[in-house]
C-alpha atoms as a PDB file:
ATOM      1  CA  UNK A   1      28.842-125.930  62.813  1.00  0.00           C
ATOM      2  CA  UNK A   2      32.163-123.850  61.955  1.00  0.00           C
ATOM      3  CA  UNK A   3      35.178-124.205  65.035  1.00  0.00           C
ATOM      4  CA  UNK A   4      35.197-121.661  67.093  1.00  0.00           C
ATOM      5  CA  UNK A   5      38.822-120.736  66.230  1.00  0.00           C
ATOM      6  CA  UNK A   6      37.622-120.101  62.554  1.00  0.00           C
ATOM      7  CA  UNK A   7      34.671-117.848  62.768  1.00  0.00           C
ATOM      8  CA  UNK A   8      33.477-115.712  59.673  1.00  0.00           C
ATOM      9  CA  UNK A   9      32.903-111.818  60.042  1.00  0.00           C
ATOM     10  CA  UNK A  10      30.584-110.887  58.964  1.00  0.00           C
ATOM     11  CA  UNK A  11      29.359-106.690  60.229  1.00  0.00           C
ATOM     12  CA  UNK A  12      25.796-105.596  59.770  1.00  0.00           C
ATOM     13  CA  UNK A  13      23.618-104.909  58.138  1.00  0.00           C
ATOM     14  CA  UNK A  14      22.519-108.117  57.077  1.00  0.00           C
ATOM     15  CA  UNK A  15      19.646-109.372  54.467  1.00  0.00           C
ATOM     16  CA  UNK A  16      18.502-112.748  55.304  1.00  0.00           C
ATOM     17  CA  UNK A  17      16.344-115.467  53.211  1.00  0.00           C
ATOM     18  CA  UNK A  18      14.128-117.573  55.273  1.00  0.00           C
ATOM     19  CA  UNK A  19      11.835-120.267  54.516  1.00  0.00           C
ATOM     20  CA  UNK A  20       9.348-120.618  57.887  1.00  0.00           C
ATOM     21  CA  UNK A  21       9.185-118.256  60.488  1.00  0.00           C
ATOM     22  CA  UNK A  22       6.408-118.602  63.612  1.00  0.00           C
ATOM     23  CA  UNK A  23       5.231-115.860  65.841  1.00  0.00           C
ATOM     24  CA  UNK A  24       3.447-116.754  69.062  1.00  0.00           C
ATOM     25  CA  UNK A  25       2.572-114.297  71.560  1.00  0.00           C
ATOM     26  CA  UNK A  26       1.967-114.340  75.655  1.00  0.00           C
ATOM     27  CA  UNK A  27       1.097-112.042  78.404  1.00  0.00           C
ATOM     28  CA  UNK A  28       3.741-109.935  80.416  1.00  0.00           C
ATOM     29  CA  UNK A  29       5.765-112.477  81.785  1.00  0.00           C
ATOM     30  CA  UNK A  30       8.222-111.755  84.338  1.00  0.00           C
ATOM     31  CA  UNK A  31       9.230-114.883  84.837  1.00  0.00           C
ATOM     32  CA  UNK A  32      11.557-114.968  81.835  1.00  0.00           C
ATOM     33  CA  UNK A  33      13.878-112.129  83.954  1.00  0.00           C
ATOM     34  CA  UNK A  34      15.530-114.815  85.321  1.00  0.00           C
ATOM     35  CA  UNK A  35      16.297-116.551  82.558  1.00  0.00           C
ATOM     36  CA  UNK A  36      18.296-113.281  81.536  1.00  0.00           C
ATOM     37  CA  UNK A  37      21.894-114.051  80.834  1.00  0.00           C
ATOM     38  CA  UNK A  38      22.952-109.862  81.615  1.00  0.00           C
ATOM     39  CA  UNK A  39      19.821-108.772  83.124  1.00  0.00           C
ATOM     40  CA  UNK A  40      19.833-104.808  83.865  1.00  0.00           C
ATOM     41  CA  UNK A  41      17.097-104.016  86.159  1.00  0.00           C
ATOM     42  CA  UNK A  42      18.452-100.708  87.548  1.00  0.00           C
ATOM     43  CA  UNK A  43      19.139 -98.872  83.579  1.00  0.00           C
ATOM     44  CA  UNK A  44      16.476-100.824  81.913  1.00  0.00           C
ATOM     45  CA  UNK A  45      14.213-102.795  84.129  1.00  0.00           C
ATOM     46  CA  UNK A  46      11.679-105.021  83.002  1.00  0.00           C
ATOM     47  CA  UNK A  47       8.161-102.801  82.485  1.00  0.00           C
ATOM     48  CA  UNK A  48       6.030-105.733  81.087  1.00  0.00           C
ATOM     49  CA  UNK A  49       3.627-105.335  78.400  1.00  0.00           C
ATOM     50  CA  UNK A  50       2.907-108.212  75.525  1.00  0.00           C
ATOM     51  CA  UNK A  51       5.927-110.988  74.715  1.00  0.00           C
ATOM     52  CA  UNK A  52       6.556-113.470  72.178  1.00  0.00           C
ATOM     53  CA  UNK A  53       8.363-116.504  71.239  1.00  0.00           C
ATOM     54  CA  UNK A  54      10.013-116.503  67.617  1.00  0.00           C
ATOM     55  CA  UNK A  55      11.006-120.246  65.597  1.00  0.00           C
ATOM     56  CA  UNK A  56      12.751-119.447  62.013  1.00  0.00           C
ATOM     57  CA  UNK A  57      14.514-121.005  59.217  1.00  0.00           C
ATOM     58  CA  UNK A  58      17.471-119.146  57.493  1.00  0.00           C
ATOM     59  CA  UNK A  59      17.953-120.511  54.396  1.00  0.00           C
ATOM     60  CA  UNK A  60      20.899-117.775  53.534  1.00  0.00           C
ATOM     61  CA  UNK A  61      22.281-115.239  55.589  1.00  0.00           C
ATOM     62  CA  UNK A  62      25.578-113.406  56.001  1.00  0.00           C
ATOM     63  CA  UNK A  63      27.314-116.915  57.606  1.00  0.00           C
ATOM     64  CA  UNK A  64      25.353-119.339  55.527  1.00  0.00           C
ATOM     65  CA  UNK A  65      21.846-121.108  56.813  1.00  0.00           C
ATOM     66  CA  UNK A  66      20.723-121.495  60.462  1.00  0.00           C
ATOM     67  CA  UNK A  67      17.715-121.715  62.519  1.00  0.00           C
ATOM     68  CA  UNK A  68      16.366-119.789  65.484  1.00  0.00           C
ATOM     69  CA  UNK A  69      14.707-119.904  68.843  1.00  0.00           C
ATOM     70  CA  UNK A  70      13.888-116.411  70.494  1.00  0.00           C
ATOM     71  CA  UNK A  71      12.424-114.913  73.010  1.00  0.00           C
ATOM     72  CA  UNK A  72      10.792-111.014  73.781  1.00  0.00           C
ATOM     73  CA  UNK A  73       9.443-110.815  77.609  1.00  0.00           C
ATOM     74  CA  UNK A  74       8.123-108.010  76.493  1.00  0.00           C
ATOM     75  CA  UNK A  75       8.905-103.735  77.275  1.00  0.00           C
ATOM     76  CA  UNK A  76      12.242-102.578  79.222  1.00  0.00           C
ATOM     77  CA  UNK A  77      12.302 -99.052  80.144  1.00  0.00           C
ATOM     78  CA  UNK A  78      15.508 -96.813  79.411  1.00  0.00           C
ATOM     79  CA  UNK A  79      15.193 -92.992  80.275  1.00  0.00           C
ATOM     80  CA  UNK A  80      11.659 -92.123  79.685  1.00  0.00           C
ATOM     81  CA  UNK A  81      10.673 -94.634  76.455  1.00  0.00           C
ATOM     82  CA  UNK A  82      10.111 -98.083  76.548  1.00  0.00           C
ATOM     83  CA  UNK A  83      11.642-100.870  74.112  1.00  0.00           C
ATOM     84  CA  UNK A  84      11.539-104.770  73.032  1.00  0.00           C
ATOM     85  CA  UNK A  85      14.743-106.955  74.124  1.00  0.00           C
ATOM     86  CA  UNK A  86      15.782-110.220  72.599  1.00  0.00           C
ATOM     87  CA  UNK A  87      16.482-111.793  76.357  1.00  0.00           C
ATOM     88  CA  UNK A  88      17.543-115.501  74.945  1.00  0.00           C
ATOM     89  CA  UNK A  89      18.134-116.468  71.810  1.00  0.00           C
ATOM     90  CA  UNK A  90      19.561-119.880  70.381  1.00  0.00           C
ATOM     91  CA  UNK A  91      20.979-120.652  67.027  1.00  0.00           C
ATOM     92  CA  UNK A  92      22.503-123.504  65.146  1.00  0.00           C
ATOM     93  CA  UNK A  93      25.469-121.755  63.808  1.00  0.00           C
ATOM     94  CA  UNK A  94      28.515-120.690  65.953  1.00  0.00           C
ATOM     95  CA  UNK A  95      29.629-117.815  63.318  1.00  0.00           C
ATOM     96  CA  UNK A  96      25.734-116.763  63.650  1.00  0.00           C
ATOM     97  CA  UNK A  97      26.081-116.536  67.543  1.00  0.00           C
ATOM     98  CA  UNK A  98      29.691-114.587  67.565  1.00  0.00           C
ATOM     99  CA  UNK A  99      28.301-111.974  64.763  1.00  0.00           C
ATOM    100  CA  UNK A 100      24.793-111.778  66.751  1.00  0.00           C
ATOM    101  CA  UNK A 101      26.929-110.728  70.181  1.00  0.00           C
ATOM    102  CA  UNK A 102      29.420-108.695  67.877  1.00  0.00           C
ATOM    103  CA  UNK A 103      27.099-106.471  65.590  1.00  0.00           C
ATOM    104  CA  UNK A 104      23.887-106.060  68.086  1.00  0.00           C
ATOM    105  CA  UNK A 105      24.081-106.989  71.652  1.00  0.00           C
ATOM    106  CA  UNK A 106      22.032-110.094  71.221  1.00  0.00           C
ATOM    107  CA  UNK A 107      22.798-112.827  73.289  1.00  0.00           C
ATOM    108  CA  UNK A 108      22.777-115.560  71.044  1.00  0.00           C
ATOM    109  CA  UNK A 109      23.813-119.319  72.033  1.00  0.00           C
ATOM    110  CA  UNK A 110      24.440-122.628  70.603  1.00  0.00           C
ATOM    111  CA  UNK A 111      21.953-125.199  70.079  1.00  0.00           C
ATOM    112  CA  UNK A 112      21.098-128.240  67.701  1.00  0.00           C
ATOM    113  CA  UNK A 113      17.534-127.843  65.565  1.00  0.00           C
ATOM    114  CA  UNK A 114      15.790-130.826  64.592  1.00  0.00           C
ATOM    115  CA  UNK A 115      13.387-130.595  62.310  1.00  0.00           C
ATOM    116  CA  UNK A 116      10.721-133.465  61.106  1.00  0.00           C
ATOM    117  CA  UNK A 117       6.900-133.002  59.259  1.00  0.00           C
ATOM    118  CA  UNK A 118       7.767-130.591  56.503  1.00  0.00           C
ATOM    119  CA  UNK A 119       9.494-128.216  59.293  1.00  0.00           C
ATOM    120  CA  UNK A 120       5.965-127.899  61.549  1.00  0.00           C
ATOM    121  CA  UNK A 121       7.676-129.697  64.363  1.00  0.00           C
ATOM    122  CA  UNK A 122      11.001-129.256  65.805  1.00  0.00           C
ATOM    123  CA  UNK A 123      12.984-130.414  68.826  1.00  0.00           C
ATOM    124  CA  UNK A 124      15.914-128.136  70.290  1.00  0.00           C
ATOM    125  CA  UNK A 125      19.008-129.897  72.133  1.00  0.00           C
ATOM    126  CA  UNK A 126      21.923-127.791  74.213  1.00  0.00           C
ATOM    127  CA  UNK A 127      25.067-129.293  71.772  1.00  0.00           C
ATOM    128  CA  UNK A 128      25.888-131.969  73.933  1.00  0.00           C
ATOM    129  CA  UNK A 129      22.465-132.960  74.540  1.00  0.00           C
ATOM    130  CA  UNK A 130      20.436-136.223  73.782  1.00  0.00           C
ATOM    131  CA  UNK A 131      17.513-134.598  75.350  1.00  0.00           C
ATOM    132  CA  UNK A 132      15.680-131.601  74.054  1.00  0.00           C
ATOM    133  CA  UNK A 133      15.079-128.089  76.344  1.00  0.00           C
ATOM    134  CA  UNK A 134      12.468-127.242  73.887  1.00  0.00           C
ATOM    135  CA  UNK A 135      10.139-128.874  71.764  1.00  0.00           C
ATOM    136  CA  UNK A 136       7.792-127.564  69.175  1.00  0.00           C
ATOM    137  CA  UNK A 137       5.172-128.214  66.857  1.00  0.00           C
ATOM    138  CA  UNK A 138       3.039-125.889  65.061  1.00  0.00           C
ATOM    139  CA  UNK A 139      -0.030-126.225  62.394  1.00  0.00           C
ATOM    140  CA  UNK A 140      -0.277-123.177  59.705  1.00  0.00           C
ATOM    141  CA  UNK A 141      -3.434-122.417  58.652  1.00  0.00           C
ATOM    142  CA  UNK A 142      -5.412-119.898  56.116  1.00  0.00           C
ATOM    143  CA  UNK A 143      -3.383-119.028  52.709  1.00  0.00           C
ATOM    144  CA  UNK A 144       0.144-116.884  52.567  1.00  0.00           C
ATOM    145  CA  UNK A 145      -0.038-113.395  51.362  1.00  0.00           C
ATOM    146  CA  UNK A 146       2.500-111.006  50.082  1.00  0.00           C
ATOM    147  CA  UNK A 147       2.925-108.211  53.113  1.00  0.00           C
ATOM    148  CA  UNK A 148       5.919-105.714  54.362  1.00  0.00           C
ATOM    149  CA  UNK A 149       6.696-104.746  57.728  1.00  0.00           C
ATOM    150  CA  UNK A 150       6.438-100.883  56.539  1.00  0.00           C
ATOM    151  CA  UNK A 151       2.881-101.302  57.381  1.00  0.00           C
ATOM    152  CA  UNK A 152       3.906-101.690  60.667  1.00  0.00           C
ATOM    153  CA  UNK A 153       5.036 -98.883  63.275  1.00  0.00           C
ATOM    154  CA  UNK A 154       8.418 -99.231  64.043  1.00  0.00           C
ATOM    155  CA  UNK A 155       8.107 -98.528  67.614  1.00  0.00           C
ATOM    156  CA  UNK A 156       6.525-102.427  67.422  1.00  0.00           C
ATOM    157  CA  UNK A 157       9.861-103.855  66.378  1.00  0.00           C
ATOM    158  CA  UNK A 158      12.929-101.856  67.796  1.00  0.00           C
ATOM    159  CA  UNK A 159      14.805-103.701  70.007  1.00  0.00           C
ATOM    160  CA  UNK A 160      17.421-101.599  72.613  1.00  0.00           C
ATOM    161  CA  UNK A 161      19.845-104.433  73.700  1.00  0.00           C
ATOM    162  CA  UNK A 162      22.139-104.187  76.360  1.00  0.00           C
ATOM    163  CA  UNK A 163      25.788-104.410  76.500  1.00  0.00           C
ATOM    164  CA  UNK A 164      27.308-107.965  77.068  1.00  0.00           C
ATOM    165  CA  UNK A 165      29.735-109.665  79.160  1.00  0.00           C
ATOM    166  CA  UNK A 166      32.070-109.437  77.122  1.00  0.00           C
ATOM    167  CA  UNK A 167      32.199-106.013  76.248  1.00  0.00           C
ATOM    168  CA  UNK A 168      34.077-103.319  77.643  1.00  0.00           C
ATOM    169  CA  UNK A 169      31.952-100.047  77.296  1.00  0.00           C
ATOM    170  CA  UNK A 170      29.197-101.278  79.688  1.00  0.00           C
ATOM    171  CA  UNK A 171      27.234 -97.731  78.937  1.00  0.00           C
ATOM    172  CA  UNK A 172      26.877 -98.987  75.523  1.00  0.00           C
ATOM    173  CA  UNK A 173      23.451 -99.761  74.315  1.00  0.00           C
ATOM    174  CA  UNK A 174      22.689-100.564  70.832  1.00  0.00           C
ATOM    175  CA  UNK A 175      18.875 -99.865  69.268  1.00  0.00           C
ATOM    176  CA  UNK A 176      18.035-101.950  65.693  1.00  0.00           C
ATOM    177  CA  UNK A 177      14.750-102.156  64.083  1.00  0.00           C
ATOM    178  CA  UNK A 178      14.443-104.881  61.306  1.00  0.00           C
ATOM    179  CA  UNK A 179      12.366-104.834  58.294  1.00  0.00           C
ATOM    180  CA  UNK A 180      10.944-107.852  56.740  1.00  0.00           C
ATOM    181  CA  UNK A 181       9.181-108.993  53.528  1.00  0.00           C
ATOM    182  CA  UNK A 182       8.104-111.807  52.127  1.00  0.00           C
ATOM    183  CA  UNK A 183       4.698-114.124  52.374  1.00  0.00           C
ATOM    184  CA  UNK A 184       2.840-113.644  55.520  1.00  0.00           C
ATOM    185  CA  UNK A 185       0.430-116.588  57.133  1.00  0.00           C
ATOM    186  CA  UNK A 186      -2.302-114.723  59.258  1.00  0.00           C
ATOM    187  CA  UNK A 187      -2.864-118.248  61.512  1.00  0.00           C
ATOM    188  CA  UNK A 188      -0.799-120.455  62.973  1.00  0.00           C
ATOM    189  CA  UNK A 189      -1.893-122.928  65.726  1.00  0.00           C
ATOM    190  CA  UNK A 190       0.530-123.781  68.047  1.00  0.00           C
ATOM    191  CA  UNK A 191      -0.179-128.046  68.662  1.00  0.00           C
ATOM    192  CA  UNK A 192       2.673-128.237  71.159  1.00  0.00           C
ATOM    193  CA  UNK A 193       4.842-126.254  73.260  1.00  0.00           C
ATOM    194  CA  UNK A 194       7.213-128.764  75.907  1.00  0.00           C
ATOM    195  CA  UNK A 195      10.231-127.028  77.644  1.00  0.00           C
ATOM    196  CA  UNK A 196      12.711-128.366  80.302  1.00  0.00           C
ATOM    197  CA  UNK A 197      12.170-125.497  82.601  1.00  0.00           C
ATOM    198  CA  UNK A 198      16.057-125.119  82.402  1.00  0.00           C
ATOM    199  CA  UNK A 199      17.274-123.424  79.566  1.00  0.00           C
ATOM    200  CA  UNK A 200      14.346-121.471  78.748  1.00  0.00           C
ATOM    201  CA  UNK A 201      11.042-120.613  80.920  1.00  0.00           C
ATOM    202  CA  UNK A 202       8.736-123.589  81.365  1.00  0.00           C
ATOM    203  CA  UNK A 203       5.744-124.048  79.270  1.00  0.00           C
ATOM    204  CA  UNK A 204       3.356-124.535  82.655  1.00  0.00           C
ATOM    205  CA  UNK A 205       5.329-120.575  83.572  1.00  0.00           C
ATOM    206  CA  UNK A 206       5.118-119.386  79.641  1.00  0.00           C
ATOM    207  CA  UNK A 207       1.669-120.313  78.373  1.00  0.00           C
ATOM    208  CA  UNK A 208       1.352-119.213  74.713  1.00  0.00           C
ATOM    209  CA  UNK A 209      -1.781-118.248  73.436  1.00  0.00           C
ATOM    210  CA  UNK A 210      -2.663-121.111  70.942  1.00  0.00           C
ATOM    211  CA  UNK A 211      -2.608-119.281  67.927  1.00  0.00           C
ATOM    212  CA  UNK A 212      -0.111-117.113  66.074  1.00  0.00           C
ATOM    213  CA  UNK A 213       0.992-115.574  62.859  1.00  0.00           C
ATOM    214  CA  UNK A 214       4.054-116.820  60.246  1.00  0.00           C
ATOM    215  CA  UNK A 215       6.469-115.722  57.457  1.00  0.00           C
ATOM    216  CA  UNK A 216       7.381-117.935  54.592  1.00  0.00           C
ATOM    217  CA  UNK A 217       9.791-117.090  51.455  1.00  0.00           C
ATOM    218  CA  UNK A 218      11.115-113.845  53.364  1.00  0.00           C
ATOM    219  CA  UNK A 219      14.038-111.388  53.307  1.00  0.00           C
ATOM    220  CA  UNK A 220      14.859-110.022  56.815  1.00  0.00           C
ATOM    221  CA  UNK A 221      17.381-106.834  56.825  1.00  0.00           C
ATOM    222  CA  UNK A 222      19.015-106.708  60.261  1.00  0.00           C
ATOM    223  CA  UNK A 223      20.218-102.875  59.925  1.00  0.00           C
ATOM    224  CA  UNK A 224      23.867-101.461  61.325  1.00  0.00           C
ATOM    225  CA  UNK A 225      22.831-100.798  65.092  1.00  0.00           C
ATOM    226  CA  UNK A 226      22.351 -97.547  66.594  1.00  0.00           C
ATOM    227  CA  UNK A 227      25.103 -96.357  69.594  1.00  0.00           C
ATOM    228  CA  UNK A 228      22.921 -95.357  72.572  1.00  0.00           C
ATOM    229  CA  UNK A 229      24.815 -94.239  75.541  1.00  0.00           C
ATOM    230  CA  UNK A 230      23.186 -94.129  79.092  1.00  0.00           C
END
């Protein structure tokens, strides 16, 4: 992890390698509006619909390798349309978190990944932790095959995130919509899901359905983000 004092810049768009990524999906859960760090229930309030939780391995991005714990609770209005939000997000690099916040509104924060079991189990720890907020462990099933997210309609993966603390034009929005490529796992069971109930929603709050989908050997572009003003 890079000192703060020394970050890289590094604008959009990016293209990212990754080794492992793991999709799990849940049910509308409002629970995870608390967990919000800038919530914005009067512009964009929460409007439900299907979540997901999101565990990857960068192998090369923009600011070198990192790994990444996500969250969607699922659709926000704004005006009369309804979009996906990255709510909480942690990752292991600090020039990853100031170019996440800088480029695309996405609240990302600092955390420590360990990894163990050919990377099908990992436990997440706050950076001055000895105990983990979030641990996970995962079983892929079924054989890889080559697939694009063109196939996919990209009203199912634009995000609209909202302006941060730290910015100054709070009317600021910014929309992105990723594309990714690469080797696509149609199963994944999810063995384990353990959470502190602190940092992120508890598992007992934030039940995952027990099987999801994966990535290996992919290229994610993370596109120059669209200026929406309310």
């Amino acid at each position: 992890m890079n000192d703060a004092n020394n970050i890289k810049v590094a604008p959009a768009p990016w293209s990212i390698n990754g080794s492992k990524a793991y999709l799990f999906i849940h049910g509308s859960r409002p629970i995870q509006e608390s967990f919000n760090e800038n919530p914005d229930p009067i512009r964009s309030p929460f409007s439900g619909g299907m979540g997901g939780m999101l565990l990857v391995r960068y192998t090369d991005s923009p600011v070198g390798p990192y790994d990444e714990l996500l969250f969607i609770p699922g659709y926000y209005q704004f005006r009369d349309a309804n979009y996906y939000r990255i709510s909480q997000i942690y990752v292991s690099s600090i020039d990853s978190v100031v170019n996440g916040r800088r480029n695309w509104n996405v609240p990302k924060k600092l955390a420590r990944f360990c990894w163990t079991d050919n990377d099908t189990c990992v436990k997440i720890f706050l950076p001055e932790s000895d105990e983990p907020f979030c641990t996970i462990r995962v079983r892929p099933r079924l054989y890889c095959i080559p697939v694009s997210s063109a196939l996919i309609p990209s009203s199912f993966r634009t995000f609209l995130q909202i302006p941060l603390e730290e910015q100054n034009d709070k009317n600021m929005y910014l929309k992105i919509t990723p594309s990714c490529s690469g080797w696509f796992r149609p199963l994944v069971e999810l063995i384990e899901f353990h959470t502190n109930g602190k940092e992120i929603p508890s598992h007992e709050k934030l039940s995952m359905y027990t099987y999801g989908v994966g990535y290996e050997a992919f290229t994610l572009i993370f596109p120059i983000a669209e200026q929406v003003l309310y």
